[in-house]
N, C-alpha and C. Protein backbone atom coordinates (compact mmCIF):
# COMPACT_ATOMS: atom_id res chain seq x y z
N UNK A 1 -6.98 13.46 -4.75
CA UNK A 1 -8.37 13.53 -4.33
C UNK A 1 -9.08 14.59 -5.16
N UNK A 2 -10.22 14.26 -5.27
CA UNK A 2 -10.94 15.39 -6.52
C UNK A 2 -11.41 16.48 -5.84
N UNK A 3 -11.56 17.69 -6.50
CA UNK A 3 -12.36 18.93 -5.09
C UNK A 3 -13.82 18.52 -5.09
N UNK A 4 -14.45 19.06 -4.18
CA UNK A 4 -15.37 19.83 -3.91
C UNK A 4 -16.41 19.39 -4.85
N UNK A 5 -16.35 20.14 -6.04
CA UNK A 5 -17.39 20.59 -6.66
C UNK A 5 -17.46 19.23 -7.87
N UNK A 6 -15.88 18.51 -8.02
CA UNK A 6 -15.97 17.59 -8.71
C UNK A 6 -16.90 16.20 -8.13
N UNK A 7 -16.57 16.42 -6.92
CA UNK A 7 -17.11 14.95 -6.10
C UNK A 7 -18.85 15.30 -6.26
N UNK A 8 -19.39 17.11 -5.99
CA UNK A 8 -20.54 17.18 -6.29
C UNK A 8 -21.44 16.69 -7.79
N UNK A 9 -20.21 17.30 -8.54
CA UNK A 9 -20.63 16.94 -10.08
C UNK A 9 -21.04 14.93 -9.85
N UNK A 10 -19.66 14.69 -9.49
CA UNK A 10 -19.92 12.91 -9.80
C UNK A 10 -21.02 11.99 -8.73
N UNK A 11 -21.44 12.83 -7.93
CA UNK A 11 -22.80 12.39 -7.30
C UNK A 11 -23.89 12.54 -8.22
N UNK A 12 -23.90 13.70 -8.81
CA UNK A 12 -25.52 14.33 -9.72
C UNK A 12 -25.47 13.33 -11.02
N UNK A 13 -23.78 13.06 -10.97
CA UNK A 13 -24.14 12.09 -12.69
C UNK A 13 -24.70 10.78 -12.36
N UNK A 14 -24.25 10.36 -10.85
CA UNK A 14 -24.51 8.85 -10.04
C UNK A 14 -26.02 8.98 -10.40
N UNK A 15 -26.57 10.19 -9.69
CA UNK A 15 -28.44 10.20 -9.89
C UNK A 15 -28.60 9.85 -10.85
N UNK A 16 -28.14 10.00 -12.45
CA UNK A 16 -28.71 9.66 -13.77
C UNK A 16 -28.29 8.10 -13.85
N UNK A 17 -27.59 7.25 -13.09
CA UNK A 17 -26.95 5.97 -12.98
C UNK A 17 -26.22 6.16 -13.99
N UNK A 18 -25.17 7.14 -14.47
CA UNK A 18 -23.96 7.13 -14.87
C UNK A 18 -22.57 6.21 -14.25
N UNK A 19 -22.30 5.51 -14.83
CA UNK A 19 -21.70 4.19 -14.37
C UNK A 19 -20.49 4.24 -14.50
N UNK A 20 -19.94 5.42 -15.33
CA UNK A 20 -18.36 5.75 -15.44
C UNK A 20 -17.92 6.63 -14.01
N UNK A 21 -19.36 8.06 -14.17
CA UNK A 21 -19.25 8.52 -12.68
C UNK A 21 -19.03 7.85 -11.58
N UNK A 22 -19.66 6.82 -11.54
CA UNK A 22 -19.83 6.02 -10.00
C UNK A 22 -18.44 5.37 -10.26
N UNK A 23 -17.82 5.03 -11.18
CA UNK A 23 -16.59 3.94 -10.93
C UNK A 23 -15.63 5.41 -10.48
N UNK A 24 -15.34 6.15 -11.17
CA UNK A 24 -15.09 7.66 -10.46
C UNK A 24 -14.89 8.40 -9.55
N UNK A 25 -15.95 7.94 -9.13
CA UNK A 25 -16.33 8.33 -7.57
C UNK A 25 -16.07 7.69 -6.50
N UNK A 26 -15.82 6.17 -6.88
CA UNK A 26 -15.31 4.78 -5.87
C UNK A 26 -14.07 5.55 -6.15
N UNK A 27 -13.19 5.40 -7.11
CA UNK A 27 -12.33 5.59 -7.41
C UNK A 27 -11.26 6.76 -6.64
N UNK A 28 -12.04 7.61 -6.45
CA UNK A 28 -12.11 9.22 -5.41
C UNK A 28 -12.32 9.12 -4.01
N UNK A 29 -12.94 8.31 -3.97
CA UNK A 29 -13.56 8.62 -2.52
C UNK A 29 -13.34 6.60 -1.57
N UNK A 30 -12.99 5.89 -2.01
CA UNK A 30 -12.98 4.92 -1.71
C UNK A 30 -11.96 4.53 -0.33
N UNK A 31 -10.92 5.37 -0.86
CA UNK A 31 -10.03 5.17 0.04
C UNK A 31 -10.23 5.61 1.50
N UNK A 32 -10.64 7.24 1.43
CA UNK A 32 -11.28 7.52 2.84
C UNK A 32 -12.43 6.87 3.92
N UNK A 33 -13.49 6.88 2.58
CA UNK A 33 -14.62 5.53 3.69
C UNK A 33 -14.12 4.42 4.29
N UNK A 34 -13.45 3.61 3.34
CA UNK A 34 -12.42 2.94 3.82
C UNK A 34 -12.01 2.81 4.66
N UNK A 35 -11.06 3.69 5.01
CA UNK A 35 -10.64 3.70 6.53
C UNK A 35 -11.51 4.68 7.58
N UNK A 36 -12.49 4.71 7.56
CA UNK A 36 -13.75 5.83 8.51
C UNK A 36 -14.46 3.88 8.75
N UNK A 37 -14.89 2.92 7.53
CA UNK A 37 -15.21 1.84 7.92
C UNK A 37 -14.64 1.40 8.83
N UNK A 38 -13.05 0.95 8.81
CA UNK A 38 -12.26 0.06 9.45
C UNK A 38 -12.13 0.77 10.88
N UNK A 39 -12.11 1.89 10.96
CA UNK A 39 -11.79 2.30 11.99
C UNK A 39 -13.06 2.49 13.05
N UNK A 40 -14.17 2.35 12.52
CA UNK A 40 -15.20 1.81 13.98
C UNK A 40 -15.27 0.38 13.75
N UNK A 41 -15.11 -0.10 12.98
CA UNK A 41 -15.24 -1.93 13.21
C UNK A 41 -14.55 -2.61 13.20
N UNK A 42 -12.97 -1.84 13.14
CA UNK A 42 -11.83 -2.37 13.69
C UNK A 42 -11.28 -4.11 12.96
N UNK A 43 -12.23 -4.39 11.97
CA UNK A 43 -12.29 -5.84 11.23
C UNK A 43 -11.79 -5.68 9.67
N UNK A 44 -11.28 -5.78 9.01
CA UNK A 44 -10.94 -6.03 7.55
C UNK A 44 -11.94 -6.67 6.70
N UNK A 45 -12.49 -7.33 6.98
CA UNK A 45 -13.66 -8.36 6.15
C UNK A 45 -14.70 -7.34 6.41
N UNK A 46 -15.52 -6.81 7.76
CA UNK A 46 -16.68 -5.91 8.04
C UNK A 46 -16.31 -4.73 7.44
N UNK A 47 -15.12 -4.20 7.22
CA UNK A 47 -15.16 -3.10 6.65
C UNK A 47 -14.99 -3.36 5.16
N UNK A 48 -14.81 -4.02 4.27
CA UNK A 48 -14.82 -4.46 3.25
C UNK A 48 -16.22 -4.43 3.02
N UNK A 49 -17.17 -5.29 3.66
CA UNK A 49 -18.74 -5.39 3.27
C UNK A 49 -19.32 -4.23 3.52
N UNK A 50 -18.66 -3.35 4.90
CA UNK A 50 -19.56 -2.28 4.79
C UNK A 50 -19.44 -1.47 3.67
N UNK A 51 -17.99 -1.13 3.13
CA UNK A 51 -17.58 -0.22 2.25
C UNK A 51 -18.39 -0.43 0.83
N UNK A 52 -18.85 -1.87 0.38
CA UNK A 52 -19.68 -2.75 -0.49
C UNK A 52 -20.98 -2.22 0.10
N UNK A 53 -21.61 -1.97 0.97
CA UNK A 53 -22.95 -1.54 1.04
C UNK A 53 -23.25 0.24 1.06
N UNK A 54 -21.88 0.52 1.38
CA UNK A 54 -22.14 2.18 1.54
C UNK A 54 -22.06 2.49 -0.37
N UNK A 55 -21.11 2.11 -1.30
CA UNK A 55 -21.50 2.26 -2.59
C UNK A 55 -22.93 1.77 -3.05
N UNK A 56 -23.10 0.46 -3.00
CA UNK A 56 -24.40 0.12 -3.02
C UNK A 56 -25.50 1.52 -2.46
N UNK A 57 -25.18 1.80 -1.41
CA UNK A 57 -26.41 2.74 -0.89
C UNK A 57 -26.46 3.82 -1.59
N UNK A 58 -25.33 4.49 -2.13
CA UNK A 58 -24.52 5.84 -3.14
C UNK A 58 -25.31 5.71 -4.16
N UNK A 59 -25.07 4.29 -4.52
CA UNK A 59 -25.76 3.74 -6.02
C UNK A 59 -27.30 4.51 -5.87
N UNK A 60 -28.34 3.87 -4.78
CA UNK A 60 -29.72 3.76 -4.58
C UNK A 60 -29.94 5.39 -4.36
N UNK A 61 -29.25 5.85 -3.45
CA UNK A 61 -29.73 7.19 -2.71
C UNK A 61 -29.23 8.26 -3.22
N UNK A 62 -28.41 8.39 -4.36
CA UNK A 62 -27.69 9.78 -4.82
C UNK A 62 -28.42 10.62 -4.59
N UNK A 63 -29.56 10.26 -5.23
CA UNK A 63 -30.35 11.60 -5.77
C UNK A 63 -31.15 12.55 -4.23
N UNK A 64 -30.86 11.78 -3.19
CA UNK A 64 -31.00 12.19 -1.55
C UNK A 64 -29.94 12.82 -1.61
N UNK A 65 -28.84 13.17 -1.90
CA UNK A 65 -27.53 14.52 -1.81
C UNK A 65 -28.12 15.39 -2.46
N UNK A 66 -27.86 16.35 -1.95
CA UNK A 66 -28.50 18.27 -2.62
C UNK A 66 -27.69 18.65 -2.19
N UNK A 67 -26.77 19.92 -2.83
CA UNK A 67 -25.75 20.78 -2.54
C UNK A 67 -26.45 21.87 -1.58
N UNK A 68 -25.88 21.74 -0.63
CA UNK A 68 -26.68 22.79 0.73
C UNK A 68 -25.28 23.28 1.53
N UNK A 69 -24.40 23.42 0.72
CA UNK A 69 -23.45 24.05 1.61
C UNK A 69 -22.65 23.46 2.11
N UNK A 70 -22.89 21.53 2.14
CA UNK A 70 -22.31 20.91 2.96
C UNK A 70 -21.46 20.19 2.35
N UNK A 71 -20.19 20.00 2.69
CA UNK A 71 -19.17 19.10 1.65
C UNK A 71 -20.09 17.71 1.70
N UNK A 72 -19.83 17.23 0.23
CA UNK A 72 -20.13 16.33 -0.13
C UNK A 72 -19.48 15.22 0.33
N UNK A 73 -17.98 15.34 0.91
CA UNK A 73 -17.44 14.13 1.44
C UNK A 73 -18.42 13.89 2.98
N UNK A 74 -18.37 15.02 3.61
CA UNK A 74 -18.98 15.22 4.89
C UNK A 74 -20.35 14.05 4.42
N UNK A 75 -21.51 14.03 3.73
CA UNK A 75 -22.52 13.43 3.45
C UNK A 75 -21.78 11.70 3.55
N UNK A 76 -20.92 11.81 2.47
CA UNK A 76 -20.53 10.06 1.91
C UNK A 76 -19.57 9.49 3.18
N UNK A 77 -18.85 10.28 4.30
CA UNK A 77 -18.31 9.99 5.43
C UNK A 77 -19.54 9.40 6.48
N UNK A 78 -20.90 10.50 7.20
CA UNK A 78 -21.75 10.23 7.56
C UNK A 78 -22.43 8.69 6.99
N UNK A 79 -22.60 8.50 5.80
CA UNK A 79 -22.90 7.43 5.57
C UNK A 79 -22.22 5.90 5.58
N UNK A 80 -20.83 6.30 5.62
CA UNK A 80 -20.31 5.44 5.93
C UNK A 80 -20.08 4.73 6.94
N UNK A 81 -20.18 6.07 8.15
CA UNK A 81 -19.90 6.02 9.40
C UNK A 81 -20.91 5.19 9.71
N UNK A 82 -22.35 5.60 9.44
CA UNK A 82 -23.53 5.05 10.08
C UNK A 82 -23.79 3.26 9.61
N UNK A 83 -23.47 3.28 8.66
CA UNK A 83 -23.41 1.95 8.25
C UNK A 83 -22.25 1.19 8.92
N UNK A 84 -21.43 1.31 8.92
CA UNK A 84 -20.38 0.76 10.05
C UNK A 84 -21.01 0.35 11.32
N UNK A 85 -21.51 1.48 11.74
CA UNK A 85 -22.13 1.76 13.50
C UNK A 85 -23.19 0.82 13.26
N UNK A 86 -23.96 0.30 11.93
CA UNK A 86 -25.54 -0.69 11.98
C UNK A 86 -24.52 -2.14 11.99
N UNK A 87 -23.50 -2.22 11.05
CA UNK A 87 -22.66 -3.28 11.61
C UNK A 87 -22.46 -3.58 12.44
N UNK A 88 -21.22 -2.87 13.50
CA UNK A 88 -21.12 -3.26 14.72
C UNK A 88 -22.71 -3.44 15.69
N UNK A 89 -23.31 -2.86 15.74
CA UNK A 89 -24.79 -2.92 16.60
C UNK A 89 -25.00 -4.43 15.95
N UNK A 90 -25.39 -5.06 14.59
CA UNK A 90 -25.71 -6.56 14.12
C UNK A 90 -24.96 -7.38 14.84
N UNK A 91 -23.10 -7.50 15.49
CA UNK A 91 -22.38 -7.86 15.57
C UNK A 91 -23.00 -8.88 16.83
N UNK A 92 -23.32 -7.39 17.69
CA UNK A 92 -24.02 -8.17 18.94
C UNK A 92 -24.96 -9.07 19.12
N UNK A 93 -24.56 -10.50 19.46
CA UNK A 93 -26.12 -11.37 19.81
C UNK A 93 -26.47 -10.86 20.95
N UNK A 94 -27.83 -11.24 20.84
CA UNK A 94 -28.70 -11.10 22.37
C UNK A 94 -27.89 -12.25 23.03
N UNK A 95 -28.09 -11.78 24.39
CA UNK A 95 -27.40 -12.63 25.64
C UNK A 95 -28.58 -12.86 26.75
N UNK A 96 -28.15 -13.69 27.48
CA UNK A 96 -29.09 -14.02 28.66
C UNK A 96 -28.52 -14.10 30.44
N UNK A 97 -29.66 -14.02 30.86
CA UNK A 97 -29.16 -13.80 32.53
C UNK A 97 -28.41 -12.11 32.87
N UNK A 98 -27.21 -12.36 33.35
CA UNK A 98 -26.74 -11.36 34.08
C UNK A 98 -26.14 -10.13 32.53
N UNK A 99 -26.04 -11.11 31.53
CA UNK A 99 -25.11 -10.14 30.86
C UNK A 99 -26.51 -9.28 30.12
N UNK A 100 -27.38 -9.55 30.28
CA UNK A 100 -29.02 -8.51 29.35
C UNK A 100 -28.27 -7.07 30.40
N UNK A 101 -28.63 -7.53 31.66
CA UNK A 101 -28.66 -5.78 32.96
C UNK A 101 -27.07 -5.25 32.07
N UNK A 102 -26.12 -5.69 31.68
CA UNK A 102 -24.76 -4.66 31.35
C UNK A 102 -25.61 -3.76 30.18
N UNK A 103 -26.68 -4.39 28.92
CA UNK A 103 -26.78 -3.76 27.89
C UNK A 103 -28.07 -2.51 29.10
N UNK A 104 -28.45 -2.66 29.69
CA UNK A 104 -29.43 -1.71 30.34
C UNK A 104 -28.90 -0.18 30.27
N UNK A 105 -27.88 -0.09 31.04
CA UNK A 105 -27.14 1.15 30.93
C UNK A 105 -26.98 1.84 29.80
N UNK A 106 -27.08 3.07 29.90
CA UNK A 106 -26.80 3.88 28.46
C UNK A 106 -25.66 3.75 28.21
N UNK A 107 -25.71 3.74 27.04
CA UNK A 107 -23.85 4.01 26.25
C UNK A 107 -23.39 5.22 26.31
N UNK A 108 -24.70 6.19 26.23
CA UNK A 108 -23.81 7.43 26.25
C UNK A 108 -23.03 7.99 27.76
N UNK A 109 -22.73 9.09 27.30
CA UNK A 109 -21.33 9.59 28.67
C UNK A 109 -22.68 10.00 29.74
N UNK A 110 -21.88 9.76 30.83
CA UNK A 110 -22.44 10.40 32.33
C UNK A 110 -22.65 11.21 32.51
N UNK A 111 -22.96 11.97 33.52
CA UNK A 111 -23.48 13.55 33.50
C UNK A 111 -22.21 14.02 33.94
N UNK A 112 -21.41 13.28 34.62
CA UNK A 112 -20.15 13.84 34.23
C UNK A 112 -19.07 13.94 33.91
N UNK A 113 -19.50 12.76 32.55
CA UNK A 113 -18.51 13.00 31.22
C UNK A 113 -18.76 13.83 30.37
N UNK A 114 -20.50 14.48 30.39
CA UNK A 114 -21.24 15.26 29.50
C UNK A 114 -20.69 16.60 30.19
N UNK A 115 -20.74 16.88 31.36
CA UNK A 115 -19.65 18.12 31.70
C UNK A 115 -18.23 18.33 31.17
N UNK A 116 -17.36 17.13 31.29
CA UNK A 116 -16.10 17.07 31.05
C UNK A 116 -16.02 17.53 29.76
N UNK A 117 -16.92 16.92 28.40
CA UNK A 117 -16.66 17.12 27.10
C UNK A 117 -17.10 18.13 27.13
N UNK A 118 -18.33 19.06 27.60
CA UNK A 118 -18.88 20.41 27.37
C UNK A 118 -17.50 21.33 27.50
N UNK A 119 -16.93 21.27 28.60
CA UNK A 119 -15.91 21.70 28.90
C UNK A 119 -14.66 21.99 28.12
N UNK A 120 -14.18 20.50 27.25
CA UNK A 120 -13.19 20.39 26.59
C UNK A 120 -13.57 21.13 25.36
N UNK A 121 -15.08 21.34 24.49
CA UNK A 121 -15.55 21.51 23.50
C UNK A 121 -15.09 23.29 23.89
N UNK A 122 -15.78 23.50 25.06
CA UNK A 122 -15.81 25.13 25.18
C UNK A 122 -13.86 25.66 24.98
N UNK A 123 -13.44 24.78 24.93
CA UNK A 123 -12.27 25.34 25.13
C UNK A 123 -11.52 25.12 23.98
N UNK A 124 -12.02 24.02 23.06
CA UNK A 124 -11.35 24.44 21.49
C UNK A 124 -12.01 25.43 21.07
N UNK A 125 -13.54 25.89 21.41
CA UNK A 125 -13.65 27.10 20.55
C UNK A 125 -13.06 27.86 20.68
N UNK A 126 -12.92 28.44 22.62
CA UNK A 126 -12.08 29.30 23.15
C UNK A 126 -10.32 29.83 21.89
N UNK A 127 -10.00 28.43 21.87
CA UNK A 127 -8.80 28.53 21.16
C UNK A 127 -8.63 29.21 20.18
N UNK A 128 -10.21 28.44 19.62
CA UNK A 128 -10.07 28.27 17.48
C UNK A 128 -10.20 30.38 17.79
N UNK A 129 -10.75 30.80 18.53
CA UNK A 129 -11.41 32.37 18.25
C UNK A 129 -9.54 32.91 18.18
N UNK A 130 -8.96 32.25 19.17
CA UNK A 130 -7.62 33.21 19.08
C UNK A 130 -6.86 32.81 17.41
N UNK A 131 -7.47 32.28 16.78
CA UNK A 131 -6.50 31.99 15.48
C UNK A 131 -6.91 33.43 14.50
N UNK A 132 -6.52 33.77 13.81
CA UNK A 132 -7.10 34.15 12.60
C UNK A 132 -8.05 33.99 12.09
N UNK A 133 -9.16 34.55 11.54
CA UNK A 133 -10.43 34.05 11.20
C UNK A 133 -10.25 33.28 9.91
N UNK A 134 -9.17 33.42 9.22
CA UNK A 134 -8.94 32.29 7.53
C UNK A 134 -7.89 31.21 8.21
N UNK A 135 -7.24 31.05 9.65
CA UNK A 135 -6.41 29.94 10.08
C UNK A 135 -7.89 29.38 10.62
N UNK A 136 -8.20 29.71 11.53
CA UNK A 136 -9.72 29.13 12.21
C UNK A 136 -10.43 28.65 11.31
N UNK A 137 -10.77 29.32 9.98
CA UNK A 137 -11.89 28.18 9.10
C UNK A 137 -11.04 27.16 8.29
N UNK A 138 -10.03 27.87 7.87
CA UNK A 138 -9.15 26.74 7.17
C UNK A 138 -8.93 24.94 8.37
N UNK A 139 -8.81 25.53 9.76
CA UNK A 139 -8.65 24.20 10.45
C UNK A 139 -10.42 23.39 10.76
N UNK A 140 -11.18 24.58 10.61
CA UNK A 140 -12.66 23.75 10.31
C UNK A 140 -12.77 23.09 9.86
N UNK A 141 -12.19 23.41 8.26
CA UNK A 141 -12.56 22.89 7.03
C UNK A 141 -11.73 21.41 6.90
N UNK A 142 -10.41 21.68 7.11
CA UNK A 142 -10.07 20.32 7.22
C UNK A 142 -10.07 19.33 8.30
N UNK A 143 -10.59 19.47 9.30
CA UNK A 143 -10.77 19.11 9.89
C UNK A 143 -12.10 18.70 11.07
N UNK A 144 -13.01 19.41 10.54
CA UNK A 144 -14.50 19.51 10.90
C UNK A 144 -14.74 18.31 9.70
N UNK A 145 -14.98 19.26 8.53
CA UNK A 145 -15.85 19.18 7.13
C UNK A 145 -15.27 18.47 6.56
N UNK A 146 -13.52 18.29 6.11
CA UNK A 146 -12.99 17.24 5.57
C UNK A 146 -12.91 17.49 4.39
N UNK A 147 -12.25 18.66 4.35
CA UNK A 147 -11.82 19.35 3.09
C UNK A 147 -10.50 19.42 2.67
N UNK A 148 -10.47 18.93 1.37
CA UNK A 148 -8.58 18.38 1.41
C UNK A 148 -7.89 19.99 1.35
N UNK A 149 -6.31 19.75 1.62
CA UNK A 149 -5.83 20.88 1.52
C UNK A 149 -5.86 21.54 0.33
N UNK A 150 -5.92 21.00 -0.87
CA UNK A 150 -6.21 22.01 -2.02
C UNK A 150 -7.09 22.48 -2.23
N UNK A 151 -8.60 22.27 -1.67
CA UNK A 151 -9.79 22.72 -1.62
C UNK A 151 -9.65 24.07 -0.66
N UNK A 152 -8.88 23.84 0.60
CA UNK A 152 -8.55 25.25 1.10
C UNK A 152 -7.93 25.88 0.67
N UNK A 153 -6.80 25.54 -0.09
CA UNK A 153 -5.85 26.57 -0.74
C UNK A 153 -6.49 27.39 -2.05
N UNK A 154 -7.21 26.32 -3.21
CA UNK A 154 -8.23 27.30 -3.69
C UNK A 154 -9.52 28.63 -3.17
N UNK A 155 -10.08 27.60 -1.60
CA UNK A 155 -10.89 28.51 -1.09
C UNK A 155 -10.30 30.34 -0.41
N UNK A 156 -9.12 29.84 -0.09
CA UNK A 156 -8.40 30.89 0.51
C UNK A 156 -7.60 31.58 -0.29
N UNK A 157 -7.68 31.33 -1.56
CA UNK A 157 -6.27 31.85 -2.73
C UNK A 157 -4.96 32.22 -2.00
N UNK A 158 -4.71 31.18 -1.75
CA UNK A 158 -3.26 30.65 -1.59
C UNK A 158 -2.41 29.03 -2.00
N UNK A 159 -0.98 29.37 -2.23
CA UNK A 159 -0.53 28.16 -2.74
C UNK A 159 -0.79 26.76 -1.41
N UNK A 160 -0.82 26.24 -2.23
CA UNK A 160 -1.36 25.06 -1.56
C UNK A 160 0.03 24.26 -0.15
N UNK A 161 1.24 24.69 -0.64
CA UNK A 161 2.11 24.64 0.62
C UNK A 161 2.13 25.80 1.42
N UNK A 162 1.69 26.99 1.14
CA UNK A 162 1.35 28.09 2.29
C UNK A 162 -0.14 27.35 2.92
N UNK A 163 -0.99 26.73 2.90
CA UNK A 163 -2.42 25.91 3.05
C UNK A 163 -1.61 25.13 4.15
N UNK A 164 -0.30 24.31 3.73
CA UNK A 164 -0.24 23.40 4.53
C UNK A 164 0.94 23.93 5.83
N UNK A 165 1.17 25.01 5.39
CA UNK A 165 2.25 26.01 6.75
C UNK A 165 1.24 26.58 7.55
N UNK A 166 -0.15 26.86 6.96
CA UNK A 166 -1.15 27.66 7.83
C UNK A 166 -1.93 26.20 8.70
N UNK A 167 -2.08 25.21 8.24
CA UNK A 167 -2.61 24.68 9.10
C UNK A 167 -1.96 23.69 10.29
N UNK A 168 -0.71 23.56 9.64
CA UNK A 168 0.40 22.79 10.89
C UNK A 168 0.84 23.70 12.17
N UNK A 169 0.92 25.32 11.45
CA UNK A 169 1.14 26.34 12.54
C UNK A 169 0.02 26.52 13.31
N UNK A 170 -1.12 26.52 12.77
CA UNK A 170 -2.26 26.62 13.95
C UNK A 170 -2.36 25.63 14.46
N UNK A 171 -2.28 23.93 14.25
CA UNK A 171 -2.62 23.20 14.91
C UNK A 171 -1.26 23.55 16.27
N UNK A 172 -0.10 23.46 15.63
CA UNK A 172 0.71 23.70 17.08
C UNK A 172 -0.22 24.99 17.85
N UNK A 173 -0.49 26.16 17.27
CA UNK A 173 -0.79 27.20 18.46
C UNK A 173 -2.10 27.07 19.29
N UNK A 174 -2.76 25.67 18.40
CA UNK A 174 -4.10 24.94 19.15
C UNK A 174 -3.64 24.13 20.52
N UNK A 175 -2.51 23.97 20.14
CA UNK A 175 -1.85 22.38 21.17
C UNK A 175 -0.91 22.94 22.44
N UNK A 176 -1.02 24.41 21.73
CA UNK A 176 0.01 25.47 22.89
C UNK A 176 -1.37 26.24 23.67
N UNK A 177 -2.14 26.34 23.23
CA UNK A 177 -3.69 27.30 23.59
C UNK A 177 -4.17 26.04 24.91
N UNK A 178 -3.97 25.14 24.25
CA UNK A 178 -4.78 23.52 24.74
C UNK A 178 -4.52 23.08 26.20
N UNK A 179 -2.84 23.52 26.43
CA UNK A 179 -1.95 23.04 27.44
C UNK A 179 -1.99 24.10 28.36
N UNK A 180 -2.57 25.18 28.25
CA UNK A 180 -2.31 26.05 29.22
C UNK A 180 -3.15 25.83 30.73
């Protein structure tokens, strides 16, 4: 997987419609949308077309990415995601009679599922604070932001199998924090 700053570079060349970049960049990044597609639309063919419209959109919109701090996969994930989510939403025909009142209800959680998750949320932070402040961002990063492990191991100057001892050990002392 390419870092960081490479995936930034091969977006800015996409803006000039650099066409080696963009095969590059499929090339890099294809595999993850990929499965971020398949996995809300749960279909092989829909995630195929979506994955075909999220490059397509890469193609049109590069020049809408600006380096602001934010991983660049984080941007091309979001977009993938959302295009997936306009899929499944197309998927649905309108219906009639009794089944219209099921779509009435909100999709989102209850007031008290919106407690339950407030709850669960307050308590990974709770956790993440007992880590180390470079175990705590390192499990952000890969796991918030979606930053491969060599991107942390450069960010943190460390070898990239100490990267992957620091983040398997915190996830256990997350899963031991979690259970209490």
């Amino acid at each position: 997987m390419a870092t960081r700053d490479e995936i930034e570079e091969l977006i800015a060349r996409v803006k000039l419609r650099d066409r080696e970049a963009f095969s590059t960049l499929y090339a890099e990044t294809s595999a993850k949308l990929y499965g971020v597609c398949l996995r809300v639309l749960k279909n092989r063919a829909e995630a195929d077309e979506a994955l075909q419209d999220v490059y397509v959109r890469i193609w049109n919109k590069a020049d809408a990415y600006s380096a602001n701090g934010y991983s660049p996969m984080t941007w091309l994930i979001t977009m993938a995601r959302n295009i997936a989510i306009d899929k499944l939403r197309a998927r649905k025909t309108p219906s009639s009679g009794i089944e219209e009142a099921a779509d009435v209800a909100s999709p989102g959680l209850t007031p008290e599922g919106e407690v339950i998750a407030a709850s669960e949320r307050q308590q990974i932070m709770d956790c993440l604070k007992e880590l180390d402040a470079d175990r705590a961002g390192a499990v952000r990063g890969a796991y918030l932001d979606g930053d491969s492990y060599k991107d942390l191991a450069e960010r943190y100057g460390v070898p990239l199998n100490t990267m992957r001892t620091w983040l398997r050990r915190s996830l256990l002392n997350l899963r031991d924090c979690l259970t209490r």
